[in-house]
Protein backbone atom coordinates (compact mmCIF):
# COMPACT_ATOMS: atom_id res chain seq x y z
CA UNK A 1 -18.44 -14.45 -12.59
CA UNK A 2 -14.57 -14.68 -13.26
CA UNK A 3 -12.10 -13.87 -10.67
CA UNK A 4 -8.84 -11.92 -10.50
CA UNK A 5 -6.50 -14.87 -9.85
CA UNK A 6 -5.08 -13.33 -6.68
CA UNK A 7 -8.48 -12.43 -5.33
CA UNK A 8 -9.45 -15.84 -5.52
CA UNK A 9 -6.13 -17.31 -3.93
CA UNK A 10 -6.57 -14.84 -0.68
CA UNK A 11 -10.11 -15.52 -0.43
CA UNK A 12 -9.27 -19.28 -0.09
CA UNK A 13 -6.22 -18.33 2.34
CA UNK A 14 -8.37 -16.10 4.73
CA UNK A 15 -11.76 -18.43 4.13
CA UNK A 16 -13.64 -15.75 2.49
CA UNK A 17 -15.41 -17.65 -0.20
CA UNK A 18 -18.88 -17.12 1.00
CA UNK A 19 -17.87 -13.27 0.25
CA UNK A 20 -16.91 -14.54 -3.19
CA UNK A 21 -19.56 -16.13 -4.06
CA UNK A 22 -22.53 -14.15 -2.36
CA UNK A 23 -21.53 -10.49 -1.86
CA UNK A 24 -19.19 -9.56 -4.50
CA UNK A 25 -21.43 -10.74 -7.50
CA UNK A 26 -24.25 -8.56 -6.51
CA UNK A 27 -21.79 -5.94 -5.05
CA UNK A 28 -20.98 -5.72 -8.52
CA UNK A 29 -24.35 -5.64 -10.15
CA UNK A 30 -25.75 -2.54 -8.03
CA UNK A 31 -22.60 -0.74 -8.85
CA UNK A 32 -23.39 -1.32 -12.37
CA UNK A 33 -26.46 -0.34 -11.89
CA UNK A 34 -25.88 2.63 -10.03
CA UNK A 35 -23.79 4.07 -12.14
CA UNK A 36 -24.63 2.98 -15.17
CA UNK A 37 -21.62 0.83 -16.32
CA UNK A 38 -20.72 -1.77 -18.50
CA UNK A 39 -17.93 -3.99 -17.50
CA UNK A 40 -15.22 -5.89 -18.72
CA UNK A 41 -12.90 -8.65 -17.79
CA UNK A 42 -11.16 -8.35 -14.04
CA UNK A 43 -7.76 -7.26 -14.96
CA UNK A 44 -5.71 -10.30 -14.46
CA UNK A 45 -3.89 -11.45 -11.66
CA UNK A 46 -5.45 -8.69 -9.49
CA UNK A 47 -5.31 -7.70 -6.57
CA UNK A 48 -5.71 -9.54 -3.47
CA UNK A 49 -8.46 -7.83 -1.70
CA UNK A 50 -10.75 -6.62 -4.48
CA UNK A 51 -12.32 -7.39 -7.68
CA UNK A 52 -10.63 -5.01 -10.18
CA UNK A 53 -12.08 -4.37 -13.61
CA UNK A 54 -11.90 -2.12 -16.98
CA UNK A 55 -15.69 -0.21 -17.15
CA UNK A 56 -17.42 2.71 -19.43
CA UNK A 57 -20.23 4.66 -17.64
CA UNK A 58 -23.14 6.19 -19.89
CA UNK A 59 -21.23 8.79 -21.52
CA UNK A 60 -18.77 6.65 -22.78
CA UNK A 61 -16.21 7.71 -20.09
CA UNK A 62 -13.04 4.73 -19.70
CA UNK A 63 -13.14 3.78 -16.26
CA UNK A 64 -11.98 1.60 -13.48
CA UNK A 65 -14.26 -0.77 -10.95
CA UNK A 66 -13.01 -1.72 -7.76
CA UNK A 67 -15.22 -3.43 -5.62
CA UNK A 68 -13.50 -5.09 -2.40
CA UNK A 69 -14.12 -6.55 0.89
CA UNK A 70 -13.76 -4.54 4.06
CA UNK A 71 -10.04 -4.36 5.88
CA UNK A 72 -8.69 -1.63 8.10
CA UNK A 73 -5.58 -0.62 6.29
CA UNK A 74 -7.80 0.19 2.79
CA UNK A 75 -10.48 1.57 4.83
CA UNK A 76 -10.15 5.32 3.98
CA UNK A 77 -8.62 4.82 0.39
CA UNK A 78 -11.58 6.54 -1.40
CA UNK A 79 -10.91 9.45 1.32
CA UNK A 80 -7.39 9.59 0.11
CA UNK A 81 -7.76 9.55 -3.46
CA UNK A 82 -10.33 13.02 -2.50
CA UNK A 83 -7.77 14.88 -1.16
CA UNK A 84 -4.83 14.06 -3.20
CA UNK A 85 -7.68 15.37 -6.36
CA UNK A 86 -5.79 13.49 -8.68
CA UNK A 87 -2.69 15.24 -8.21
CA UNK A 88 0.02 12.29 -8.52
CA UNK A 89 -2.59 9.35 -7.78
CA UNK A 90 -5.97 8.54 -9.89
CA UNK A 91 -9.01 10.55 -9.86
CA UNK A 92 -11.94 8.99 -8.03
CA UNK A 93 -15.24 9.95 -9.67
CA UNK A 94 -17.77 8.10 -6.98
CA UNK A 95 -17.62 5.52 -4.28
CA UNK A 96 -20.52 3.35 -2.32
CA UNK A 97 -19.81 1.68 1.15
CA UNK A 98 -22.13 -0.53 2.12
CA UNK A 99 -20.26 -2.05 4.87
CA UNK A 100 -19.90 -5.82 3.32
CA UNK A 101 -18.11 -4.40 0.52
CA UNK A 102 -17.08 -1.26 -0.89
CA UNK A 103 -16.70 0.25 -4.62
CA UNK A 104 -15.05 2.54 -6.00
CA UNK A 105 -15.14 4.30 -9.77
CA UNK A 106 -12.03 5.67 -10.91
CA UNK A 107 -9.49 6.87 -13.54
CA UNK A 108 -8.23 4.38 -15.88
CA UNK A 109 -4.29 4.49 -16.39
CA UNK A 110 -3.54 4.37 -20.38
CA UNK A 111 -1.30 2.40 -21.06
CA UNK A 112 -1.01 1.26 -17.79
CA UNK A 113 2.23 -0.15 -17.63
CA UNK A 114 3.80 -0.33 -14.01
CA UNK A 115 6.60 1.19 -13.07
CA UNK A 116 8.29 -2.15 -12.15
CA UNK A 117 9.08 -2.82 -15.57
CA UNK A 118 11.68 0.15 -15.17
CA UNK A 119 15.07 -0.18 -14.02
CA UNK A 120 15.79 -0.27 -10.02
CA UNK A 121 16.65 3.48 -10.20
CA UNK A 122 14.21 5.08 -12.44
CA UNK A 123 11.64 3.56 -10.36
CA UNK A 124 13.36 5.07 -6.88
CA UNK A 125 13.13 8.98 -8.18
CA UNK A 126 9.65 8.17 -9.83
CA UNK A 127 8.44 6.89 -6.23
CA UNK A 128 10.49 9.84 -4.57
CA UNK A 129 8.78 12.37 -6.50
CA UNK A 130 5.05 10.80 -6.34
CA UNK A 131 5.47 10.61 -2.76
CA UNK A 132 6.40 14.48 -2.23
CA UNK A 133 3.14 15.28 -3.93
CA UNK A 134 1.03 13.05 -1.82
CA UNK A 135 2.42 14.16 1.61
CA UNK A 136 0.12 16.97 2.22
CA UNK A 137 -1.00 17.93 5.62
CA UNK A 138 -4.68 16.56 6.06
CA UNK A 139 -7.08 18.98 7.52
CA UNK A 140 -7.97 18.48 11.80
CA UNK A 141 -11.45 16.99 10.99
CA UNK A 142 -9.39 14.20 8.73
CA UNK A 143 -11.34 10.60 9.15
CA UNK A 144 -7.67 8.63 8.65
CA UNK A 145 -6.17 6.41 11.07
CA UNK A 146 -3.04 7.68 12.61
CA UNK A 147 0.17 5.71 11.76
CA UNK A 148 1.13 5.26 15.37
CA UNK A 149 -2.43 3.15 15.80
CA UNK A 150 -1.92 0.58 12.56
CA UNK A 151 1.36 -0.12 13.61
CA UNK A 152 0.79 -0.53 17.15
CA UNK A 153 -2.06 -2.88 16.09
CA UNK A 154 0.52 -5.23 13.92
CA UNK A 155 3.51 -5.33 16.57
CA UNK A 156 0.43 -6.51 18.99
CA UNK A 157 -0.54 -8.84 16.12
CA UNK A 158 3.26 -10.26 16.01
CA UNK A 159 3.23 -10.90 19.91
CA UNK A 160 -0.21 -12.16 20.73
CA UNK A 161 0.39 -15.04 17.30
CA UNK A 162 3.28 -15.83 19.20
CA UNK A 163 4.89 -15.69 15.88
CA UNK A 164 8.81 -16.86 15.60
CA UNK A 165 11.53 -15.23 13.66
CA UNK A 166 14.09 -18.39 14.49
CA UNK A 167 16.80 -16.68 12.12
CA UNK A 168 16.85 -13.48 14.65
CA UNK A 169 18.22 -13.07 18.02
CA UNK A 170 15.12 -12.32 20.90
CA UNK A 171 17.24 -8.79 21.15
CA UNK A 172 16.68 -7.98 17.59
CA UNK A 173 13.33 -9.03 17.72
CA UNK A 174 12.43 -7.47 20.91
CA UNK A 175 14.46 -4.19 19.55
CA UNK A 176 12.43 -4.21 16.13
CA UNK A 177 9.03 -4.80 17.80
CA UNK A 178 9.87 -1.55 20.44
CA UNK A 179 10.92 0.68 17.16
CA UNK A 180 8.21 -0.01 15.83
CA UNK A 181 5.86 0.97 18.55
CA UNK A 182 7.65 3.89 19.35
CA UNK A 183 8.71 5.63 15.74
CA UNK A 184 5.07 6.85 15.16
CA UNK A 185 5.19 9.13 18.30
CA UNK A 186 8.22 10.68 18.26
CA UNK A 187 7.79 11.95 14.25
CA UNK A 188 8.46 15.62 14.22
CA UNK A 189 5.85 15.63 10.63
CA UNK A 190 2.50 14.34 10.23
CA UNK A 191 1.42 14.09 6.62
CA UNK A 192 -0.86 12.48 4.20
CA UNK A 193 0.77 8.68 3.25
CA UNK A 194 0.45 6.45 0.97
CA UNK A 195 1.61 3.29 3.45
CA UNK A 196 1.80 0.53 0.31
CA UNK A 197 3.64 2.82 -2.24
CA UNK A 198 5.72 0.41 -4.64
CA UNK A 199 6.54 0.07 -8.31
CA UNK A 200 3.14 -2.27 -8.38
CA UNK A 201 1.46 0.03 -7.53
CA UNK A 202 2.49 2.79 -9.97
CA UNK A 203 0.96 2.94 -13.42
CA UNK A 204 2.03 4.74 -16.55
CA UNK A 205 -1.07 7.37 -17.61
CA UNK A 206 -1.62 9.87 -20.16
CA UNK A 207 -2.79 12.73 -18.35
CA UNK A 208 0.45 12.50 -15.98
CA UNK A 209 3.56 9.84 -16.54
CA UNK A 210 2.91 8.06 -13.94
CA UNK A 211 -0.22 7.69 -11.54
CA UNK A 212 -0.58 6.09 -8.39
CA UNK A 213 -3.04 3.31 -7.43
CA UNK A 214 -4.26 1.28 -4.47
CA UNK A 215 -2.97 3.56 -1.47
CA UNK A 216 -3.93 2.36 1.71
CA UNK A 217 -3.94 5.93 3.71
CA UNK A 218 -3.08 6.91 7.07
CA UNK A 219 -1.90 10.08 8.98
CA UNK A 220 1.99 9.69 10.48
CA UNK A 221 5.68 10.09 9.63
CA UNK A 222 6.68 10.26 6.12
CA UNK A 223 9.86 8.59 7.04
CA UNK A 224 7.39 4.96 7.07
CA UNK A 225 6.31 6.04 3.57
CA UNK A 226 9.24 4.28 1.20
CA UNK A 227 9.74 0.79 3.35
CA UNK A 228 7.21 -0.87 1.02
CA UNK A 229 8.92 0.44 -2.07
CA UNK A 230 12.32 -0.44 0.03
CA UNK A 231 10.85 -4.12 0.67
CA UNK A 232 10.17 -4.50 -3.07
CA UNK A 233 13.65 -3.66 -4.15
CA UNK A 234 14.88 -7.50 -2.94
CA UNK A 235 18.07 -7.44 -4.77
CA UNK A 236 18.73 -3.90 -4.14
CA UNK A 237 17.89 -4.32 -0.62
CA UNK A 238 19.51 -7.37 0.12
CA UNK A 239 23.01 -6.30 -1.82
CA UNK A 240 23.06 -2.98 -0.19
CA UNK A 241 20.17 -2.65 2.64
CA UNK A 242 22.29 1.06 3.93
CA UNK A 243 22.98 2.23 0.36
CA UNK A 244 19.44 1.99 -0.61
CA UNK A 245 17.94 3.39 1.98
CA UNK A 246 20.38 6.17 2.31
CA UNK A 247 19.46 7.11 -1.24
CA UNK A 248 16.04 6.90 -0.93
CA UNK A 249 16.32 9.45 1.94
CA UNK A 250 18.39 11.55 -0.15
CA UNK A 251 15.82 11.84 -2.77
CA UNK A 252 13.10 12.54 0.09
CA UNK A 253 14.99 14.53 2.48
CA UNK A 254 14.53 12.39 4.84
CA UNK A 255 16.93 11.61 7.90
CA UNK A 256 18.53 8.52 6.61
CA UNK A 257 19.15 7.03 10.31
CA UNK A 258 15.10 7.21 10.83
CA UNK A 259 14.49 5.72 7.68
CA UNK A 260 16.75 3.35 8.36
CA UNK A 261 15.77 2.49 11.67
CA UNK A 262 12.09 2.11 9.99
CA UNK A 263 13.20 -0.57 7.60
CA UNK A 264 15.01 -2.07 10.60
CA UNK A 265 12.11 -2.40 12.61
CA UNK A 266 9.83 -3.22 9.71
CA UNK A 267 12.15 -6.28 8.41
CA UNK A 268 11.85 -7.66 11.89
CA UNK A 269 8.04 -7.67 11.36
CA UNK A 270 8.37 -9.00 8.19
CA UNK A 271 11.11 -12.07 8.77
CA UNK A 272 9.49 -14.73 10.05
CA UNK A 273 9.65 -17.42 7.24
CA UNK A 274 11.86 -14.83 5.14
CA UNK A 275 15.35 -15.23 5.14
CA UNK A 276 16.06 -12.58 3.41
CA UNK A 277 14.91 -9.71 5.24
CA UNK A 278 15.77 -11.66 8.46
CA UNK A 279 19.80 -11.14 7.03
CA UNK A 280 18.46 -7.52 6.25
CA UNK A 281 17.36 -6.49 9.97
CA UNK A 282 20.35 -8.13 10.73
CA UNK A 283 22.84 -5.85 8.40
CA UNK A 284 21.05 -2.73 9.65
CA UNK A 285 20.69 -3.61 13.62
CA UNK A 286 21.38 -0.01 15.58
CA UNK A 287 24.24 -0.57 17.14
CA UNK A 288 24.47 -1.22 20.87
């Protein structure tokens, strides 16, 4: 069975090989089955969670197979994708969990070309506008995580790993770590996000321009929404960390000091062994 090139370079990393080689093939043969598909080659590098491949059920219909291991931040994408109905991300026609793995059968994005191949400020209004779309207000019996929860869960990641930013000051780090805690519960909106919306992740499509794939859902502020589009801008964000971000907000209507506290506090989480957004967190430190 041949392997998305990323998919097989995280399984190594995290030691999931057995999933490789036991689950996943006959994950993928009883969602053939089930639905009656034929499949092609994984789409190449891939993604680094799931097994991602081209597939036509019985009808002739072009497709999309995603079959992936279990982790909490994907855990309610197939949830997602049903309430945004296809309205700026890709339809999902079915989905199986059966707790080792999970599939899911969706749109296929003609051509398919991402969004990253577009200049730095095509690709901010093009994520500005997709994001406005998917921030609807989920309804009180929603099964998504809260925002407040996930990033609770990484700050206590970052502390218990004991892990070392040695090109921060302990007050920036122990600054970043609180914002981050703290953001969630003081957002005055709680919508519908994305969480890992970047040009990647954004595919060109013929029944809209542009479609988004591969959310990773949660309930929370929409000001966290654009820090992994933010993150992917490196020269942008490294020339200009404020002007970015302010623009961003601009096209959002967001308050650009929240956002920008939000990439503050999400650089510190990101900079050990990364320079870069190390100088980043520092450029953008609140004052005092």
């Amino acid at each position: 069975m041949k392997l998305p090139r990323n998919l097989a370079e995280a399984a190594a990393r995290e030691g999931r090989q057995p999933w490789l080689t036991t689950v996943l093939p006959a994950a993928v043969a009883q969602a053939r089955d089930r639905w009656s598909l034929r499949t092609g080659e994984p789409f190449q590098p891939g993604g680094q969670t799931a097994w991602v491949a081209p597939a036509r059920d019985a009808a002739g219909a072009d497709l999309v197979l995603k079959v992936g291991w279990p982790h909490p931040e994907a855990a309610h994408e197939a949830d997602g994708l049903r309430a945004w109905a296809g309205h700026g991300a890709v339809r999902l026609h079915a989905a199986h969990d059966s707790g080792q793995a999970y599939a899911l059968l969706i749109e296929r994005c003609r051509p398919g070309t991402e969004l990253s191949s577009r200049p730095g400020p095509e690709q901010d209004a093009v994520i500005a506008a997709l994001l406005r779309r998917l921030w609807v207000r989920p309804p009180d019996d929603h099964p998504f995580v809260c925002l407040e929860q996930m990033c609770r869960r990484w700050a206590d990641d970052f502390d218990q790993a004991g892990r070392a930013a040695p090109d921060l000051d302990p007050g920036l780090v122990r600054a970043g770590l609180a914002l981050f805690r703290e953001l969630p519960a003081t957002a005055g909106t709680q919508v519908l996000l994305c969480t890992d919306l970047h040009a990647g992740n954004v595919l060109a499509a013929a029944r809209e321009p542009w479609l988004v794939i591969d959310p990773k859902p949660h309930v929370g502020d929409p000001a966290y929404d654009p820090l992994q589009h933010l993150l992917n801008c490196d020269r942008r964000l490294q020339a200009d960390p404020r002007g970015l971000a302010r623009r961003m907000a601009a096209l959002l209507d967001l308050d650009p000091d929240r956002l920008l506290s939000w990439l503050f506090a999400r650089c510190v989480l990101e900079s050990p062994g990364c320079p870069a957004l190390a100088e980043v967190a520092r450029a953008i430190a609140p004052r005092g």
